[in-house]
C-alpha atoms as a PDB file:
ATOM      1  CA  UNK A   1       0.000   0.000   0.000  1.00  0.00           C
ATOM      2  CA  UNK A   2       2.773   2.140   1.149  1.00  0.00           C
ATOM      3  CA  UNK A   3       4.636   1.856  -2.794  1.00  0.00           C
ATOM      4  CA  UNK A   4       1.179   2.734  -4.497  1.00  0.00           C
ATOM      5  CA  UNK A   5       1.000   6.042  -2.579  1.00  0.00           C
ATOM      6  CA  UNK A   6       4.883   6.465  -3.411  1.00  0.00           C
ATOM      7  CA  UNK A   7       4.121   5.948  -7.110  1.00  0.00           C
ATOM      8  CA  UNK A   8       1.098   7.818  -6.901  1.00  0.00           C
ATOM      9  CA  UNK A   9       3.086  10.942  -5.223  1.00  0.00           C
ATOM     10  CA  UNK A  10       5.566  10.573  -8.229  1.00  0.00           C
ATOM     11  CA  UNK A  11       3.548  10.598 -11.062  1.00  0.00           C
ATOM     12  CA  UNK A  12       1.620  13.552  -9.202  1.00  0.00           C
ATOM     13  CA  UNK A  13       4.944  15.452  -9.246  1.00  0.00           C
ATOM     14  CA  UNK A  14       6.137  14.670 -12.510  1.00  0.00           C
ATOM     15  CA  UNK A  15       2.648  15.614 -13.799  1.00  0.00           C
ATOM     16  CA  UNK A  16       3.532  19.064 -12.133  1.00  0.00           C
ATOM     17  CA  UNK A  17       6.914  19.904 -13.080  1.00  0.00           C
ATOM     18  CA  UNK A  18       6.371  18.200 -16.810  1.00  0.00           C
ATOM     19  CA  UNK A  19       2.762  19.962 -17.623  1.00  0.00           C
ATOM     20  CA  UNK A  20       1.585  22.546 -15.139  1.00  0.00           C
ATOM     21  CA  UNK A  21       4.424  24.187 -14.328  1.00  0.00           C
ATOM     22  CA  UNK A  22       5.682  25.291 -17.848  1.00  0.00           C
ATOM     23  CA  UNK A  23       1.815  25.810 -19.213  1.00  0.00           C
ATOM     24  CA  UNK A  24       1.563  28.182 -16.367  1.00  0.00           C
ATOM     25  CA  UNK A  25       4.819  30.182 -17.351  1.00  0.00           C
ATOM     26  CA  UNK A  26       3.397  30.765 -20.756  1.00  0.00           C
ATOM     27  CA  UNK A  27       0.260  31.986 -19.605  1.00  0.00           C
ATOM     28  CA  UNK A  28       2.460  34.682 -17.649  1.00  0.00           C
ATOM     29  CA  UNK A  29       4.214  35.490 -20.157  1.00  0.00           C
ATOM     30  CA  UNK A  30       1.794  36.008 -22.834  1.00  0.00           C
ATOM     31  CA  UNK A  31      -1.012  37.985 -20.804  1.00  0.00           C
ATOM     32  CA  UNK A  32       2.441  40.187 -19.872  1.00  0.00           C
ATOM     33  CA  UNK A  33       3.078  40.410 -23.864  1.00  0.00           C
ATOM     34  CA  UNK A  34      -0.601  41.669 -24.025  1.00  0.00           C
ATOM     35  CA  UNK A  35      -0.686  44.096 -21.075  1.00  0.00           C
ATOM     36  CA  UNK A  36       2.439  45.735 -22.905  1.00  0.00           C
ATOM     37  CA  UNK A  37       1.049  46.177 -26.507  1.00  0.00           C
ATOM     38  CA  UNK A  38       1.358  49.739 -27.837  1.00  0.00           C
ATOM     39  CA  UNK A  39       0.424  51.224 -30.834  1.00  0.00           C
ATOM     40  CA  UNK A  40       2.053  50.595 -34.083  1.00  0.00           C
ATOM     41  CA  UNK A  41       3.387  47.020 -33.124  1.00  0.00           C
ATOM     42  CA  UNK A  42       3.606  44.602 -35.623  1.00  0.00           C
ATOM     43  CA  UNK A  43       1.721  41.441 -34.148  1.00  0.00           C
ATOM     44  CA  UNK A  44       0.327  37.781 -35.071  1.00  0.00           C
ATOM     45  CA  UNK A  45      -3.399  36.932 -34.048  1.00  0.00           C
ATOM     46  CA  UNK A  46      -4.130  33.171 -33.106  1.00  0.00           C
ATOM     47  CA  UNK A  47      -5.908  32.582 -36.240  1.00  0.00           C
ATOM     48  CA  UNK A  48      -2.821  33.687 -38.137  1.00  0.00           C
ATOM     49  CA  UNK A  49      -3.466  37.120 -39.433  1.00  0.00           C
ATOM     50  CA  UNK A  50      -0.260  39.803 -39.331  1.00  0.00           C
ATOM     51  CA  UNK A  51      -1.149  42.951 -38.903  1.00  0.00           C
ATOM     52  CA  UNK A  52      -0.216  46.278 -37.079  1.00  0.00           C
ATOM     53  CA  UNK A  53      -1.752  48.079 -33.932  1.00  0.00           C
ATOM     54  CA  UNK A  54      -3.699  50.997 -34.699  1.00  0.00           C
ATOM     55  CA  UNK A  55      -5.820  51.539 -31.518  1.00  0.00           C
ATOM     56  CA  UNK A  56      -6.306  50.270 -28.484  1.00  0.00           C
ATOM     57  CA  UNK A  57      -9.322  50.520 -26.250  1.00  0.00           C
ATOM     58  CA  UNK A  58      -9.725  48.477 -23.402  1.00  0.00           C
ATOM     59  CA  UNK A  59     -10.090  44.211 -24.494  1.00  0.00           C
ATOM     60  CA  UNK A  60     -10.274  45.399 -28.531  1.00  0.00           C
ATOM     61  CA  UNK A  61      -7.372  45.875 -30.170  1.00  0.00           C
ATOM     62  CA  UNK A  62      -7.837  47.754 -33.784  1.00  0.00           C
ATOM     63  CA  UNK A  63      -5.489  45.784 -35.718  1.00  0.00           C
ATOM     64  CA  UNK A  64      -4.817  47.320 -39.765  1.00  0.00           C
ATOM     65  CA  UNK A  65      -4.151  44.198 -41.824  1.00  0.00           C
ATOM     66  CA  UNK A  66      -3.944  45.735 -45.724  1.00  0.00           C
ATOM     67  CA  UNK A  67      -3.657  49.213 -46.180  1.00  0.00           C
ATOM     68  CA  UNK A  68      -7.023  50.725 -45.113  1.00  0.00           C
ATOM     69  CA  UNK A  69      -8.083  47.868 -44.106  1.00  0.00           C
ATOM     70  CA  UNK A  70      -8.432  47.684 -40.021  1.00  0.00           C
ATOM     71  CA  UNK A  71     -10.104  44.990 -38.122  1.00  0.00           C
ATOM     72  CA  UNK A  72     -11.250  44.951 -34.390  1.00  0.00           C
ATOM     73  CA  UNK A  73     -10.036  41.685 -32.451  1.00  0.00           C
ATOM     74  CA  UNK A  74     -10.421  40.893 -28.714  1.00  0.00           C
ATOM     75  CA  UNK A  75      -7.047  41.759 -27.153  1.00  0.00           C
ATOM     76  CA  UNK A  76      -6.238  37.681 -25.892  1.00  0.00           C
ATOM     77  CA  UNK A  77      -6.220  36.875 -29.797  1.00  0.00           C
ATOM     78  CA  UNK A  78      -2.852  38.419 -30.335  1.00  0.00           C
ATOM     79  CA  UNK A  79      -0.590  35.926 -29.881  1.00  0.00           C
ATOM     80  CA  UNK A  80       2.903  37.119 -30.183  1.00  0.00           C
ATOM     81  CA  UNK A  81       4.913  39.690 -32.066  1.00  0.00           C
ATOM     82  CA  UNK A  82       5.187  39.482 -35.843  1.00  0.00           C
ATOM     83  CA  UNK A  83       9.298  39.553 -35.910  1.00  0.00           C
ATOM     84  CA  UNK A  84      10.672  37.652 -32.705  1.00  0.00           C
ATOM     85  CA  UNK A  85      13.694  39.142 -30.784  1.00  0.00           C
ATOM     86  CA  UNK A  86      17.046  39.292 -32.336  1.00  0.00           C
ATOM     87  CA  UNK A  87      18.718  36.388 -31.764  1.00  0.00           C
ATOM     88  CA  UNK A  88      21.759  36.687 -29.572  1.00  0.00           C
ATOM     89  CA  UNK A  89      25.151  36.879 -31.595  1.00  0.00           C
ATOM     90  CA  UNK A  90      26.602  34.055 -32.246  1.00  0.00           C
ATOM     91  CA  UNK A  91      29.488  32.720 -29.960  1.00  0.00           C
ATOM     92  CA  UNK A  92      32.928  32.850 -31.782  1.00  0.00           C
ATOM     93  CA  UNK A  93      34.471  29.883 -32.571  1.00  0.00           C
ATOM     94  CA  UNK A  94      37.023  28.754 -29.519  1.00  0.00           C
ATOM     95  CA  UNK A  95      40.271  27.921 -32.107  1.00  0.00           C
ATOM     96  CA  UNK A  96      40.848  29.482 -35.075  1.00  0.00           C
ATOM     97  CA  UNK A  97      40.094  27.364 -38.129  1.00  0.00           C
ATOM     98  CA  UNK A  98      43.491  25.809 -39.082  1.00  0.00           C
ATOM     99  CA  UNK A  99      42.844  25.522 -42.696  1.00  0.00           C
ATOM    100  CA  UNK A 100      42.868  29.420 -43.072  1.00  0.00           C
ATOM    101  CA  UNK A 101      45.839  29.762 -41.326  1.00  0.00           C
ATOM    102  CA  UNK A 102      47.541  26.827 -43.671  1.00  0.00           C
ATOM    103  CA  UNK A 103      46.257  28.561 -46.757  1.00  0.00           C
ATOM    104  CA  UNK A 104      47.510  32.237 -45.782  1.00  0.00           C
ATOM    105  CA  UNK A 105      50.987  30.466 -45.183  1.00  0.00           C
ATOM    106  CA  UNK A 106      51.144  28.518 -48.573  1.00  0.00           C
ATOM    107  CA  UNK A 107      49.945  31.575 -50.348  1.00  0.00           C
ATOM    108  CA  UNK A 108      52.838  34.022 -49.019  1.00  0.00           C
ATOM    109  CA  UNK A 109      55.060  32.803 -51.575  1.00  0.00           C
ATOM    110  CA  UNK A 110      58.374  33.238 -49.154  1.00  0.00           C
END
């Protein structure tokens, strides 16, 4: 009885750290994405429209998807922005590559 509840605790843990847990992050994150929206922000709706902030009053979001063309959407549908963040610079490489250096000392000519 004693290794069922064991078992039991574990897969209740696992469940927490493996589902909740990270679901719950991106529900933090994205409702502080949505408090932050300002006008002029290129963003992507749920149902996959692009389109740029052109008002924003209250849960409606006034959203202008051609030119002249602006649509009203509830303020939850935006679902992130339309150009992520720039990725961070790449790391340089630890050693130099050594067939460079072998080809600037063959082509020298001395």
């Amino acid at each position: 009885m004693e290794v069922a509840l064991l078992y039991f605790v574990i897969l209740a843990l696992a469940f927490f750290f493996l589902i909740v847990r990270p679901q719950r992050r991106r529900v933090t994150t994205h409702r502080a994405f949505v408090s932050a929206l300002e006008l002029g922000d290129e963003v992507v709706t749920t149902g996959g429209i692009f389109g740029v902030i052109r008002a924003l009053d209250g849960d409606r979001v006034s959203l202008e998807i051609a030119p002249a063309t602006v649509v009203t959407v509830a303020r939850a549908a935006i679902a992130q922005p339309a150009y992520p963040a720039e990725p961070a610079e790449p790391a340089e490489p630890a050693e130099p590559d050594a067939e460079a250096e072998r080809g600037d000392d063959e082509g020298s000519g001395d």
